[in-house]
N, C-alpha and C. Protein backbone atom coordinates (compact mmCIF):
# COMPACT_ATOMS: atom_id res chain seq x y z
N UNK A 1 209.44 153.49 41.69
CA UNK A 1 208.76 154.22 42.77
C UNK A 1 207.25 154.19 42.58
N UNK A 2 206.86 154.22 41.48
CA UNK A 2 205.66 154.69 40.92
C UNK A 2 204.72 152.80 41.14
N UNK A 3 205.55 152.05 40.73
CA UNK A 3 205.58 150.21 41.25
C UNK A 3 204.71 150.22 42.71
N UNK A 4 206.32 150.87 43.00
CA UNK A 4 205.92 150.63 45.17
C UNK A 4 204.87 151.48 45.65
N UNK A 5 204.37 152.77 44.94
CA UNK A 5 203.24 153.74 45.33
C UNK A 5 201.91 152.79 45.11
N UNK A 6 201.49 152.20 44.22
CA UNK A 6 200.70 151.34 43.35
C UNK A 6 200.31 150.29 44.32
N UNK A 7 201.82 149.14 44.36
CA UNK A 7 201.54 147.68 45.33
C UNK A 7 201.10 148.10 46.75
N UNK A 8 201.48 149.45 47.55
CA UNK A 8 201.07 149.69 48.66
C UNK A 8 200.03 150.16 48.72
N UNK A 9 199.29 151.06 47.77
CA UNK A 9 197.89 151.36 47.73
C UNK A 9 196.86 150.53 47.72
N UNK A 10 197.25 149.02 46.72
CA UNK A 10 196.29 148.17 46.38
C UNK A 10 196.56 147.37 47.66
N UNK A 11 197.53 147.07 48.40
CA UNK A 11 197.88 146.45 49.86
C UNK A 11 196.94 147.19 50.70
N UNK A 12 196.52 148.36 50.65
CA UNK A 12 195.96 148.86 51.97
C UNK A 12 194.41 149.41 51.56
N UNK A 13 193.97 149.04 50.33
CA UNK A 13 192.64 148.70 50.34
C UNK A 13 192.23 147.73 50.52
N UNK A 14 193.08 146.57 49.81
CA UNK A 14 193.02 145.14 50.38
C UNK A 14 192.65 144.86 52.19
N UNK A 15 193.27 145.66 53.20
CA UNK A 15 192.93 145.35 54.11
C UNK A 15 191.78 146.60 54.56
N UNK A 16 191.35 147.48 53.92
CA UNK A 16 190.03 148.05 54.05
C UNK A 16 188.59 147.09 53.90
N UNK A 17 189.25 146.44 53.21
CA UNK A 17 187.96 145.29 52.11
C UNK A 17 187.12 144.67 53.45
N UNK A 18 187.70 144.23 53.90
CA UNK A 18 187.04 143.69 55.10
C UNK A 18 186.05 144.21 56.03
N UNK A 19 186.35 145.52 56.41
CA UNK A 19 185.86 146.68 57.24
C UNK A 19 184.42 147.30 56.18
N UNK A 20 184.97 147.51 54.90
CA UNK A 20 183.79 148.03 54.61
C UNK A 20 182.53 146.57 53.98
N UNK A 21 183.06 145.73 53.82
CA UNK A 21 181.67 145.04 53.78
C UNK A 21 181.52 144.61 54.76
N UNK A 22 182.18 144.71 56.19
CA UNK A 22 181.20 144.54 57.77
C UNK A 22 180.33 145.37 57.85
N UNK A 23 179.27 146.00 57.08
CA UNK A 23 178.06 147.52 57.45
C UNK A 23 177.07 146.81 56.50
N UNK A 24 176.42 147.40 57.10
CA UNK A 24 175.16 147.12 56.70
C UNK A 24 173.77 148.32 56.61
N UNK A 25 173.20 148.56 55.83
CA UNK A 25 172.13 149.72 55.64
C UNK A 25 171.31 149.67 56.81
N UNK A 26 170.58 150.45 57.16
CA UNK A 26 170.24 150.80 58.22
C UNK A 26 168.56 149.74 58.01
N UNK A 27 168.39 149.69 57.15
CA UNK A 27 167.02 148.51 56.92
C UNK A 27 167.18 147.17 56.76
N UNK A 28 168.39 146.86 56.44
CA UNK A 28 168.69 145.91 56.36
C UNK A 28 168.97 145.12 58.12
N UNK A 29 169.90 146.17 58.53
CA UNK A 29 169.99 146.10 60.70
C UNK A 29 168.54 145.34 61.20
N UNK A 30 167.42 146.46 60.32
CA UNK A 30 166.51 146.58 61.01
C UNK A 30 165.82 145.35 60.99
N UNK A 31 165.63 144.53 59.61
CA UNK A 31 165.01 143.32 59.38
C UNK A 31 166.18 142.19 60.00
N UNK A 32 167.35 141.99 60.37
CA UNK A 32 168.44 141.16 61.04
C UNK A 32 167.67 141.27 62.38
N UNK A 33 167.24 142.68 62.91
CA UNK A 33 166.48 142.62 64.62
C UNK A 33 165.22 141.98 64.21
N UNK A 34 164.58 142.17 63.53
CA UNK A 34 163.50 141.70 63.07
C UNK A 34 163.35 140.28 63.04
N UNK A 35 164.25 139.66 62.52
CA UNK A 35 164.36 138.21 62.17
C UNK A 35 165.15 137.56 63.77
N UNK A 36 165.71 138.31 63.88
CA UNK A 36 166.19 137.75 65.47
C UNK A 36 164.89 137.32 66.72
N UNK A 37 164.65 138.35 67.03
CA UNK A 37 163.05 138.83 67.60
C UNK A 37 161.55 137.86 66.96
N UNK A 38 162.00 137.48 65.78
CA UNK A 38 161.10 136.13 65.55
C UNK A 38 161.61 135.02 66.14
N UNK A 39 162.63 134.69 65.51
CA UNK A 39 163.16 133.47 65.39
C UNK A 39 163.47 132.97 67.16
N UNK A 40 163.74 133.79 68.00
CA UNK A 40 163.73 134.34 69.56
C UNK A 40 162.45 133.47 69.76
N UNK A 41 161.01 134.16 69.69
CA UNK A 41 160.26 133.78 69.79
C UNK A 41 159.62 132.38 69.20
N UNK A 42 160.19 132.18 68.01
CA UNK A 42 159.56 131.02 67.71
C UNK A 42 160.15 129.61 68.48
N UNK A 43 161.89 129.88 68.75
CA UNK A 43 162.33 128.78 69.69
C UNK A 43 161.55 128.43 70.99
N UNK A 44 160.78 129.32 71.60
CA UNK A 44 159.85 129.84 72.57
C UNK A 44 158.88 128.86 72.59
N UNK A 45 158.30 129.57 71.26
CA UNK A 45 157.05 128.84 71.26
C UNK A 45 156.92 127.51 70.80
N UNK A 46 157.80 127.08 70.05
CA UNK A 46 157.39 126.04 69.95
C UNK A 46 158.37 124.68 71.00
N UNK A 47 158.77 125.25 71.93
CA UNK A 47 159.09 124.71 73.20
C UNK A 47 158.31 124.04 73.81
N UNK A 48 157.06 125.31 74.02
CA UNK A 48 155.71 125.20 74.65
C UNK A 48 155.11 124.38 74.31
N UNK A 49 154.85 124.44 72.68
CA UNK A 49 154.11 123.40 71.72
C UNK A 49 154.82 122.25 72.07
N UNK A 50 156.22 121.98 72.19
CA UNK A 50 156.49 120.52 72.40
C UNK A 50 155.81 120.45 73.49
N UNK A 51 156.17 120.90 74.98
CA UNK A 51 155.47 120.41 75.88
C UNK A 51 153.85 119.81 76.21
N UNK A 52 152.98 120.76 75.08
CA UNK A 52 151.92 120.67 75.17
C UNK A 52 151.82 119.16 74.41
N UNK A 53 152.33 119.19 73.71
CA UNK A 53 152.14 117.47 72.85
C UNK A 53 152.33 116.68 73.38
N UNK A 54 153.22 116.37 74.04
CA UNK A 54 153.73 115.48 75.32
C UNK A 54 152.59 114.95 75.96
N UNK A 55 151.98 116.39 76.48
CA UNK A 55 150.83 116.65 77.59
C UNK A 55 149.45 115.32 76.65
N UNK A 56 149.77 115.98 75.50
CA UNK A 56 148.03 115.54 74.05
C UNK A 56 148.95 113.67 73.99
N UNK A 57 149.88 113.53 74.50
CA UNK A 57 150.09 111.63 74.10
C UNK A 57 150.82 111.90 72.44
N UNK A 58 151.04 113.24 72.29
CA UNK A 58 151.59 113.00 70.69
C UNK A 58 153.19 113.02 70.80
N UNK A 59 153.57 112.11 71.23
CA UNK A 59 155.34 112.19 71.49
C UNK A 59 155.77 112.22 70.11
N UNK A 60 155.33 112.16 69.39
CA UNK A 60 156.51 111.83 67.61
C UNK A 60 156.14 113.66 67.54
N UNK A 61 155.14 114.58 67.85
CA UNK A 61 154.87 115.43 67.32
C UNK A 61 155.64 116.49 68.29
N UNK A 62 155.78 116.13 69.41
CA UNK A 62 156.63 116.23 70.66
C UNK A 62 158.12 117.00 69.79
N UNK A 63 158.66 115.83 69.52
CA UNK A 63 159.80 115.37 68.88
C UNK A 63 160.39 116.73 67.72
N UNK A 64 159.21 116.25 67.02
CA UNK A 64 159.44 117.49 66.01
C UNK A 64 158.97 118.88 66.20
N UNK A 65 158.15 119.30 67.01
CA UNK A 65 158.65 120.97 67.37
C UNK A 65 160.00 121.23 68.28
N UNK A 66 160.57 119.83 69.17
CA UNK A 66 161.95 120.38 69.23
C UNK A 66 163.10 120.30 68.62
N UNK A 67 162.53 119.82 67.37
CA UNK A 67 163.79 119.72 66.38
C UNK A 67 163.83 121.18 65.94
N UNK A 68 162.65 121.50 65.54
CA UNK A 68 162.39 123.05 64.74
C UNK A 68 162.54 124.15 65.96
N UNK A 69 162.40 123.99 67.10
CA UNK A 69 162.76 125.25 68.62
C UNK A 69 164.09 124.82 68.21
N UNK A 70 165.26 124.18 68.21
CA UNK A 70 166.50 123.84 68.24
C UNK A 70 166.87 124.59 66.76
N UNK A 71 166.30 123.97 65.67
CA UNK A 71 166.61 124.77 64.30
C UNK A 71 166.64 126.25 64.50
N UNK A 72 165.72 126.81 65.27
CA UNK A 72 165.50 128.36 65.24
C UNK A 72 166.01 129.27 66.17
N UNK A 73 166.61 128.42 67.00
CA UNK A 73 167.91 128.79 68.28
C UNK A 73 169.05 129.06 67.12
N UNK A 74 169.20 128.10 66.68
CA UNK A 74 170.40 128.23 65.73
C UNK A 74 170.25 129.71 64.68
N UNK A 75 168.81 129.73 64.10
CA UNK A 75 168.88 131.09 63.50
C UNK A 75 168.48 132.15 64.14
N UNK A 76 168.53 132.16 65.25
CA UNK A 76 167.96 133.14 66.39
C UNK A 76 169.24 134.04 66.80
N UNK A 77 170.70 132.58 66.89
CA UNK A 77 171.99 133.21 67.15
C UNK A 77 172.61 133.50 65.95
N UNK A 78 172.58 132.92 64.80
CA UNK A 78 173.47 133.38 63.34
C UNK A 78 172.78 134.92 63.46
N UNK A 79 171.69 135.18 63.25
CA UNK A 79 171.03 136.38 63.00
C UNK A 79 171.59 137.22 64.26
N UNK A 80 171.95 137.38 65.42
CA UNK A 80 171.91 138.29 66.30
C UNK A 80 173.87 138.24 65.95
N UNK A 81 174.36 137.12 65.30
CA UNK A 81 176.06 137.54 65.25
C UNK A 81 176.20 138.28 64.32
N UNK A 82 175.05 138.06 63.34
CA UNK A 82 175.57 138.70 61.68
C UNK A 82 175.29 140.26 62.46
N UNK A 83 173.98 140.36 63.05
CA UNK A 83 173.88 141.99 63.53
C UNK A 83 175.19 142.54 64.05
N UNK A 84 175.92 142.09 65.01
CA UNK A 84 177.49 142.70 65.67
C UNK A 84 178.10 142.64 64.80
N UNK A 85 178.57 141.18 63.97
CA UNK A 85 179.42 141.57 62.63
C UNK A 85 179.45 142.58 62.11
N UNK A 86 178.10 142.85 61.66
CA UNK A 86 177.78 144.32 60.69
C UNK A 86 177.93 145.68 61.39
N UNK A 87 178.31 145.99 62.58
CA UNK A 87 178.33 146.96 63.36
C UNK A 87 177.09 147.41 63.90
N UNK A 88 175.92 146.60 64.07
CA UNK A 88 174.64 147.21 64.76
C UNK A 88 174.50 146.55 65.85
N UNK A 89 173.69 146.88 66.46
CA UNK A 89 173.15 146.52 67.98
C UNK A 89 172.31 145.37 67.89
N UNK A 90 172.20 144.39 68.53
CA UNK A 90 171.00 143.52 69.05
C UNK A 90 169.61 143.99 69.81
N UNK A 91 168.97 144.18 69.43
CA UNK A 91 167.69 145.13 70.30
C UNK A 91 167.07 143.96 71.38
N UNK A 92 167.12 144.25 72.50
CA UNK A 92 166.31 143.53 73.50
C UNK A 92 165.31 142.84 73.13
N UNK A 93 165.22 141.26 73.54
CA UNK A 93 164.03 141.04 73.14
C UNK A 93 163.35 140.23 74.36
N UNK A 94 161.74 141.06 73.96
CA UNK A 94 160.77 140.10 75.08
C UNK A 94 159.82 138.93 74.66
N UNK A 95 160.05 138.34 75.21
CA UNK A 95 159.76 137.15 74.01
C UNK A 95 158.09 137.19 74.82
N UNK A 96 157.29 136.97 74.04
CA UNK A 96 155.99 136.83 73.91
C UNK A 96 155.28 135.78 74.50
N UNK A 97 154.14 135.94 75.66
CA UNK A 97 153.74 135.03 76.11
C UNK A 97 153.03 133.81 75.44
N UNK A 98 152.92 132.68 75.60
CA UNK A 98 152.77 131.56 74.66
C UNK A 98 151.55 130.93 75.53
N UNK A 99 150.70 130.55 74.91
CA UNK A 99 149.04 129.77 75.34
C UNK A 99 149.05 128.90 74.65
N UNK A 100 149.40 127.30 75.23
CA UNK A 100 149.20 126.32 73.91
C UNK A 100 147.59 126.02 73.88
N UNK A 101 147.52 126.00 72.47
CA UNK A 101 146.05 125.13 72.23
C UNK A 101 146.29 123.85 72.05
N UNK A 102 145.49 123.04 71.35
CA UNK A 102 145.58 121.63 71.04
C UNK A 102 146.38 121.40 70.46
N UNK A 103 147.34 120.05 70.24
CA UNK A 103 148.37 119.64 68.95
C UNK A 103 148.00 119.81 67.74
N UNK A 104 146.73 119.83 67.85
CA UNK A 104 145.96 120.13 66.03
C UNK A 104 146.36 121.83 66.09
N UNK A 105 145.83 122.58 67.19
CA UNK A 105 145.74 124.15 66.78
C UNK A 105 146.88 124.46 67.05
N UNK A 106 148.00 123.78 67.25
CA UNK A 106 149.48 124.50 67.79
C UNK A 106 149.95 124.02 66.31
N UNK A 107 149.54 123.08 65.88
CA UNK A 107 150.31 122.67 64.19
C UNK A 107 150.01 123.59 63.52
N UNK A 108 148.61 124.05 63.02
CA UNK A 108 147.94 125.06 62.64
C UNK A 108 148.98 126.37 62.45
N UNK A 109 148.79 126.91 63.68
CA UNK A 109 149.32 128.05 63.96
C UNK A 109 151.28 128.19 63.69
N UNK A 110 151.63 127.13 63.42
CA UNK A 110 153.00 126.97 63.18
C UNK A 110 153.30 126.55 61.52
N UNK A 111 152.45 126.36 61.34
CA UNK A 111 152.38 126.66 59.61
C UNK A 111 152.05 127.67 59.38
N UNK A 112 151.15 128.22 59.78
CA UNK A 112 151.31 129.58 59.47
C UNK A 112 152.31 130.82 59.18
N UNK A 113 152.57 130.76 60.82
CA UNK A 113 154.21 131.39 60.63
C UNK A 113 154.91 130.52 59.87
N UNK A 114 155.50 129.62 59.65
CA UNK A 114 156.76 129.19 58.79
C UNK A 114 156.06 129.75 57.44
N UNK A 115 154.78 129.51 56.92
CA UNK A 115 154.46 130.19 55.59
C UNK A 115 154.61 131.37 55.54
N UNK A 116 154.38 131.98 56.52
CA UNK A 116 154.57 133.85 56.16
C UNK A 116 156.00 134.13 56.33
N UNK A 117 156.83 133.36 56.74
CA UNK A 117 158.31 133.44 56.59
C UNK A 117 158.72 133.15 55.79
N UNK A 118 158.46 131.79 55.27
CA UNK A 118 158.89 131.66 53.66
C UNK A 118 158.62 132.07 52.65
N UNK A 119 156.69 132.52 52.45
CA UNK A 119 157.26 133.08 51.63
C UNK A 119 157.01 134.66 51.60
N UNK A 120 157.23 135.43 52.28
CA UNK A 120 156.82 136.92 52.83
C UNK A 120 158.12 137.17 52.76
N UNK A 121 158.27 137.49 54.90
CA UNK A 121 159.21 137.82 55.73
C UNK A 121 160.98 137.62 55.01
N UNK A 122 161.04 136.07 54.44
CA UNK A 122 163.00 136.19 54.06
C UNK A 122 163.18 136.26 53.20
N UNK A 123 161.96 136.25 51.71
CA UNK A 123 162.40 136.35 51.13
C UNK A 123 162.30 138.25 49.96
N UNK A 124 161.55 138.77 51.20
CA UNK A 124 161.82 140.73 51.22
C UNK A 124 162.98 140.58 51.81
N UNK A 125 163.81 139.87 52.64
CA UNK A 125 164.78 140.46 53.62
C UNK A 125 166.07 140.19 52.69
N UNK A 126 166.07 138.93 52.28
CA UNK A 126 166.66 138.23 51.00
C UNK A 126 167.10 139.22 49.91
N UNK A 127 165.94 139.80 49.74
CA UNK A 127 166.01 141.06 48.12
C UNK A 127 167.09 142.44 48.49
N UNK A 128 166.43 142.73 49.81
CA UNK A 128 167.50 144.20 49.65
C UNK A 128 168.71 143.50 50.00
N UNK A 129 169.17 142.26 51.19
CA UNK A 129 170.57 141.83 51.33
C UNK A 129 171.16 142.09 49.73
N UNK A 130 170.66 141.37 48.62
CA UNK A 130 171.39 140.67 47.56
C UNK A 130 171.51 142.14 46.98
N UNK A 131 170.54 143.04 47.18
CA UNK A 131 171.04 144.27 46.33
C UNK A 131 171.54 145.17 47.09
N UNK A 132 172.03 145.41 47.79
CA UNK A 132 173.30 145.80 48.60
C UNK A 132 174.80 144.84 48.90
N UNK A 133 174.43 143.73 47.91
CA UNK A 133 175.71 142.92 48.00
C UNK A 133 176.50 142.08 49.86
N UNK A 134 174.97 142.57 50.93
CA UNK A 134 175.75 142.34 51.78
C UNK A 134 175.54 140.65 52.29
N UNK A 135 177.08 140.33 51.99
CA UNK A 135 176.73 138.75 51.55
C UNK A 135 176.62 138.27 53.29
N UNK A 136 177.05 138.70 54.58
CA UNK A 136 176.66 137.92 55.69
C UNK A 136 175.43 138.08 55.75
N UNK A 137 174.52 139.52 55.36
CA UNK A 137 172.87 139.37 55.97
C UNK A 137 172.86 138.04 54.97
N UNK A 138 172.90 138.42 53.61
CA UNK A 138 172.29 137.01 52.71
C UNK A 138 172.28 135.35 53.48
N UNK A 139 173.57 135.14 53.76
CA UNK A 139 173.59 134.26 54.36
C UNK A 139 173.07 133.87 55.37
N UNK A 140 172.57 134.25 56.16
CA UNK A 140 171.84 134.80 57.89
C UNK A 140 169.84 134.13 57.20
N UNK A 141 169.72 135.47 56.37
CA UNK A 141 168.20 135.32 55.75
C UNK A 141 168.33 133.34 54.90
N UNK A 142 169.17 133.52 54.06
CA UNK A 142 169.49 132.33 53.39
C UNK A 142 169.21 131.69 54.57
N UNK A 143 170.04 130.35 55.40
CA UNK A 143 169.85 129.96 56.14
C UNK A 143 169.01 129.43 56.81
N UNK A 144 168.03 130.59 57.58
CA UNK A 144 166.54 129.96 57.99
C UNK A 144 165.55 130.42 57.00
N UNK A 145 165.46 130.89 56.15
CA UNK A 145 164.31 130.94 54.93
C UNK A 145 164.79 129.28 54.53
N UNK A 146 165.01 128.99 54.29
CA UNK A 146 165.32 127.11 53.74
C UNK A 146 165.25 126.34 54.89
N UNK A 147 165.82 126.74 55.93
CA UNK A 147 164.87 125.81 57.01
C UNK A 147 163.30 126.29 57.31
N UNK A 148 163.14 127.25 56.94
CA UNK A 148 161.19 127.35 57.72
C UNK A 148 160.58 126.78 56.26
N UNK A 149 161.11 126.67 55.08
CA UNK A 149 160.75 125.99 54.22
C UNK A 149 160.36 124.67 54.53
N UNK A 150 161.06 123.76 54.72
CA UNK A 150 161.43 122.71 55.67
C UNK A 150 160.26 122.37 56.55
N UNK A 151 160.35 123.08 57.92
CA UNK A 151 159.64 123.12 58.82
C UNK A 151 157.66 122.94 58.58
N UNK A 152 157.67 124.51 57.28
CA UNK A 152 156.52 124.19 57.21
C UNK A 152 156.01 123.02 56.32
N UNK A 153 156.75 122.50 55.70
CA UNK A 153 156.36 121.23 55.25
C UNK A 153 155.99 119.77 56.27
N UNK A 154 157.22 119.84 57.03
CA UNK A 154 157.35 118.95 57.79
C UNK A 154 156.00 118.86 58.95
N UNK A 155 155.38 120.31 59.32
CA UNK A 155 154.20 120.48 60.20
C UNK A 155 153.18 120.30 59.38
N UNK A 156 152.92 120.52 57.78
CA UNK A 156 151.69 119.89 57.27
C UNK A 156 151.62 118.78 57.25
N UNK A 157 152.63 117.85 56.77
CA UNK A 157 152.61 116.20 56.90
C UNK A 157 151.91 115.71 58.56
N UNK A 158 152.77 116.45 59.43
CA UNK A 158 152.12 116.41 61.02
C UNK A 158 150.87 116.13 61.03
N UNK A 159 150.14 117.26 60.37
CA UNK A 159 148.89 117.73 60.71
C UNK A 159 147.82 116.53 60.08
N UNK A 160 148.48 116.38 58.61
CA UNK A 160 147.59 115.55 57.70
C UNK A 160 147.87 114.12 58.54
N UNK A 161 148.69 113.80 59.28
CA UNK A 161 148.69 112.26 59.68
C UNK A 161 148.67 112.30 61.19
N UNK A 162 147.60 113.36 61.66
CA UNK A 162 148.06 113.48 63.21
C UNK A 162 146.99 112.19 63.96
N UNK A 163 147.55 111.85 64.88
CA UNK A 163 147.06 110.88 65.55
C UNK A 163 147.53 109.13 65.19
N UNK A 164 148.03 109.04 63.58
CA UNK A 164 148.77 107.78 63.21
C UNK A 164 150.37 108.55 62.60
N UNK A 165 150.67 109.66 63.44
CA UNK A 165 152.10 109.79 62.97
C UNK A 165 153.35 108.74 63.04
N UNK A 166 153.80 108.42 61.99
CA UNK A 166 155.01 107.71 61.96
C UNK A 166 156.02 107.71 62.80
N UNK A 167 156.65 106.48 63.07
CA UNK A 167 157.93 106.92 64.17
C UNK A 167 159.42 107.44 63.41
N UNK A 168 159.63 108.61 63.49
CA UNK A 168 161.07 108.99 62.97
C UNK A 168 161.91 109.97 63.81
N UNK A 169 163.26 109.98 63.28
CA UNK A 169 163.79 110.68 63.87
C UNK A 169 164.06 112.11 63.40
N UNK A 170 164.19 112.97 63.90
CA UNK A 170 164.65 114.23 63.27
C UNK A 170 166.32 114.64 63.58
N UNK A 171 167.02 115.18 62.57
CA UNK A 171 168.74 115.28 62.55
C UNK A 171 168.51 117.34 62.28
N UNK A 172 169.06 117.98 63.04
CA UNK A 172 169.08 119.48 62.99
C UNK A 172 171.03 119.76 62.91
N UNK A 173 171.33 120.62 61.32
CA UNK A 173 172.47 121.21 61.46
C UNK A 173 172.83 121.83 62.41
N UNK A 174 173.94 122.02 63.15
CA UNK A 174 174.27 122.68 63.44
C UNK A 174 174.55 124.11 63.36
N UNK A 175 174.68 124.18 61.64
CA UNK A 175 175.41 125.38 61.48
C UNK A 175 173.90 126.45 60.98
N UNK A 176 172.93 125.72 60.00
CA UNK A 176 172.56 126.44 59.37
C UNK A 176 170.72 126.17 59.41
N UNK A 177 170.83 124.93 60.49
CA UNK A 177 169.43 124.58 61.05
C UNK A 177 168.36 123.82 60.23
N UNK A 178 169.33 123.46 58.89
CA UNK A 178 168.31 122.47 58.16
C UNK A 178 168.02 121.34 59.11
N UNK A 179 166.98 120.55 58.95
CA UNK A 179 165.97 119.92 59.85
C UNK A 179 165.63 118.70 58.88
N UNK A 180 166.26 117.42 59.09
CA UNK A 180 166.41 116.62 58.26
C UNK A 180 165.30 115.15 58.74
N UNK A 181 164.39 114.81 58.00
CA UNK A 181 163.83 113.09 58.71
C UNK A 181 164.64 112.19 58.48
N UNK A 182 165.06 111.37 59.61
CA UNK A 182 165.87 110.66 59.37
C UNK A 182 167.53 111.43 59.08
N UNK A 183 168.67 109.94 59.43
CA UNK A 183 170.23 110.41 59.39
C UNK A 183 170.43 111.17 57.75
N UNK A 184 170.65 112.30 57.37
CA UNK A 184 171.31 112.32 55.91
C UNK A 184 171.84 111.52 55.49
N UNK A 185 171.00 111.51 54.04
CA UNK A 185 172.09 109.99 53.48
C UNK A 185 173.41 110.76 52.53
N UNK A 186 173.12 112.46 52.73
CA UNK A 186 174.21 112.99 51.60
C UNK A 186 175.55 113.36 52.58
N UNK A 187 176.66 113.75 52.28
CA UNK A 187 178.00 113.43 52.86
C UNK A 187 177.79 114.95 53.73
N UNK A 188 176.97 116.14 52.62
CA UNK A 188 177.08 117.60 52.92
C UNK A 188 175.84 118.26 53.22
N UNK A 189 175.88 118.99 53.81
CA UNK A 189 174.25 120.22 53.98
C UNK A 189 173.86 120.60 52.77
N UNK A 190 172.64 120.35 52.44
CA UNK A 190 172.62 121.04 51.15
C UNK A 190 172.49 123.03 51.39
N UNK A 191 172.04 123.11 52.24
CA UNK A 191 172.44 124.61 53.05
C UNK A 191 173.28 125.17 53.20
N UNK A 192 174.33 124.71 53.85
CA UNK A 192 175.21 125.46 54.09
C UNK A 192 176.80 124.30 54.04
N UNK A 193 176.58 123.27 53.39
CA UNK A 193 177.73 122.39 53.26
C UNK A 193 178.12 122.27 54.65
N UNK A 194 177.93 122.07 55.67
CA UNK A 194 178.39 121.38 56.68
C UNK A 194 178.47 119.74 56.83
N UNK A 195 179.20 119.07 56.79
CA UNK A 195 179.67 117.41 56.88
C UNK A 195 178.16 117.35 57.86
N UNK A 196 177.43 116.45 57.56
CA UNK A 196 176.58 115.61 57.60
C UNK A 196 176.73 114.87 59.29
N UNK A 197 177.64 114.70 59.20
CA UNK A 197 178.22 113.66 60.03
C UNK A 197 177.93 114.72 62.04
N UNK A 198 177.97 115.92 61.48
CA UNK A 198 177.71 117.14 62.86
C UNK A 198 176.11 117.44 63.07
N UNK A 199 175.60 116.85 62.33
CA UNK A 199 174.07 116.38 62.25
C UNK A 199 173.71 116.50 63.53
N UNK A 200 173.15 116.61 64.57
CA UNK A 200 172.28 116.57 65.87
C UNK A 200 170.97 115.96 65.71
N UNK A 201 170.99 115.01 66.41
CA UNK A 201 169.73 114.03 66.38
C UNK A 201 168.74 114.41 67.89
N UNK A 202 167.78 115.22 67.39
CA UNK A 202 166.98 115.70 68.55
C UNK A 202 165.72 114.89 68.99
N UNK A 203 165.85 114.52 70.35
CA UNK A 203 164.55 113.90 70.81
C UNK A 203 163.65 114.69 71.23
C-alpha cells in the first residue's frame, strides 16, 4: 500500500513538472516584452534600411539587412511564444518610426544596436533566466544574443568594405535566426541544431 501511495505521488508530480516550470518571475516577463518590442522593431527597421540601400545602388548591402529583418522576425516570434508559454501577456507593440540615413549611417546605427544587445541587453537577460533555472526564457535570450552577435559582425565587415562589397549570399535559420554567409557547410545549427538543410536563403 505504502508502494502504491509513493508510485502515485511521484506520478502526479511528474505531471505537475511541466506546469510549474511554464512561469516565469515577473522580471524576467518583463525583459521577454522587452526583447520582443526590440526585436519587433529592429525587423522594422532594418526593412527600411534594406530599402534605403536599394535606393544608395548598394544591393549586396540590400541583401543583408534582409537577412538580419528576417533573423529578428524569427526572434521577435520565439520571444513573444516563450512570453504565452510562461503564462504572461505580450504587451502591444508600436513599432517606432524609422528615417533612413545613408547606407554608411544606417550601418552605423545597426552596429550599434546589435552591440548593445550583445553585449548589454541578452546577456543581463541571459543571467537572471539561468538563475531562476527558467530554461525556455534561456533559450529565447540564447537564440538571438548569438545571432546579433553575428549580425554585428557581419554589418562591420559591411561598413569596412562598403562600396566594393563582395557578392554573397546570406542562409537565415529558421528556427533560431543564425545568419550564415554563404550555404552551411556543417550538417547542424551550431545554435540551435536545426539540419542545415532548412537553411533559408534570403535575397
Amino acid at each position: 500500500m505504502k508502494i502504491l501511495f509513493l508510485a502515485k505521488l511521484v506520478g502526479a508530480l511528474a505531471l505537475a513538472a511541466p506546469a510549474l516550470a511554464a512561469t516565469a518571475s515577473v522580471e524576467t516577463l518583463k525583459n521577454l516584452n522587452a526583447a520582443y518590442r526590440g526585436e519587433s522593431n529592429a525587423a522594422q527597421r532594418y526593412t527600411v534600411f534594406a530599402k534605403q540601400a536599394d535606393t544608395d545602388g548598394q544591393t549586396q548591402i540590400a541583401k543583408l539587412f534582409r537577412a538580419a529583418a528576417s533573423a529578428e522576425a524569427i526572434h521577435r516570434d520565439t520571444h513573444r511564444a516563450t512570453i504565452v508559454k510562461l503564462g504572461g501577456t505580450a504587451d502591444p507593440v508600436t513599432l517606432d518610426a524609422v528615417t533612413p540615413g545613408t547606407t554608411a549611417n544606417n550601418l552605423t546605427a545597426a552596429i550599434k544596436g546589435e552591440s548593445y544587445e550583445r553585449d548589454t541587453m541578452y546577456p543581463e537577460f541571459l543571467k537572471l533566466a539561468k538563475s531562476e533555472n527558467n530554461r525556455e526564457a534561456e533559450r529565447s535570450f540564447h537564440f538571438a544574443g548569438a545571432a546579433e552577435k553575428e549580425h554585428a559582425a557581419l554589418y562591420a565587415t559591411a561598413l569596412a568594405q562598403l562600396g566594393k562589397n563582395p557578392a554573397v549570399e546570406y542562409y537565415v535559420c529558421p528556427v533560431c535566426g543564425d545568419t550564415s554567409v554563404g550555404r552551411p557547410t556543417k550538417d547542424k545549427c551550431a545554435t540551435c541544431r536545426t539540419a542545415t538543410t532548412k537553411f533559408v536563403n534570403v535575397q
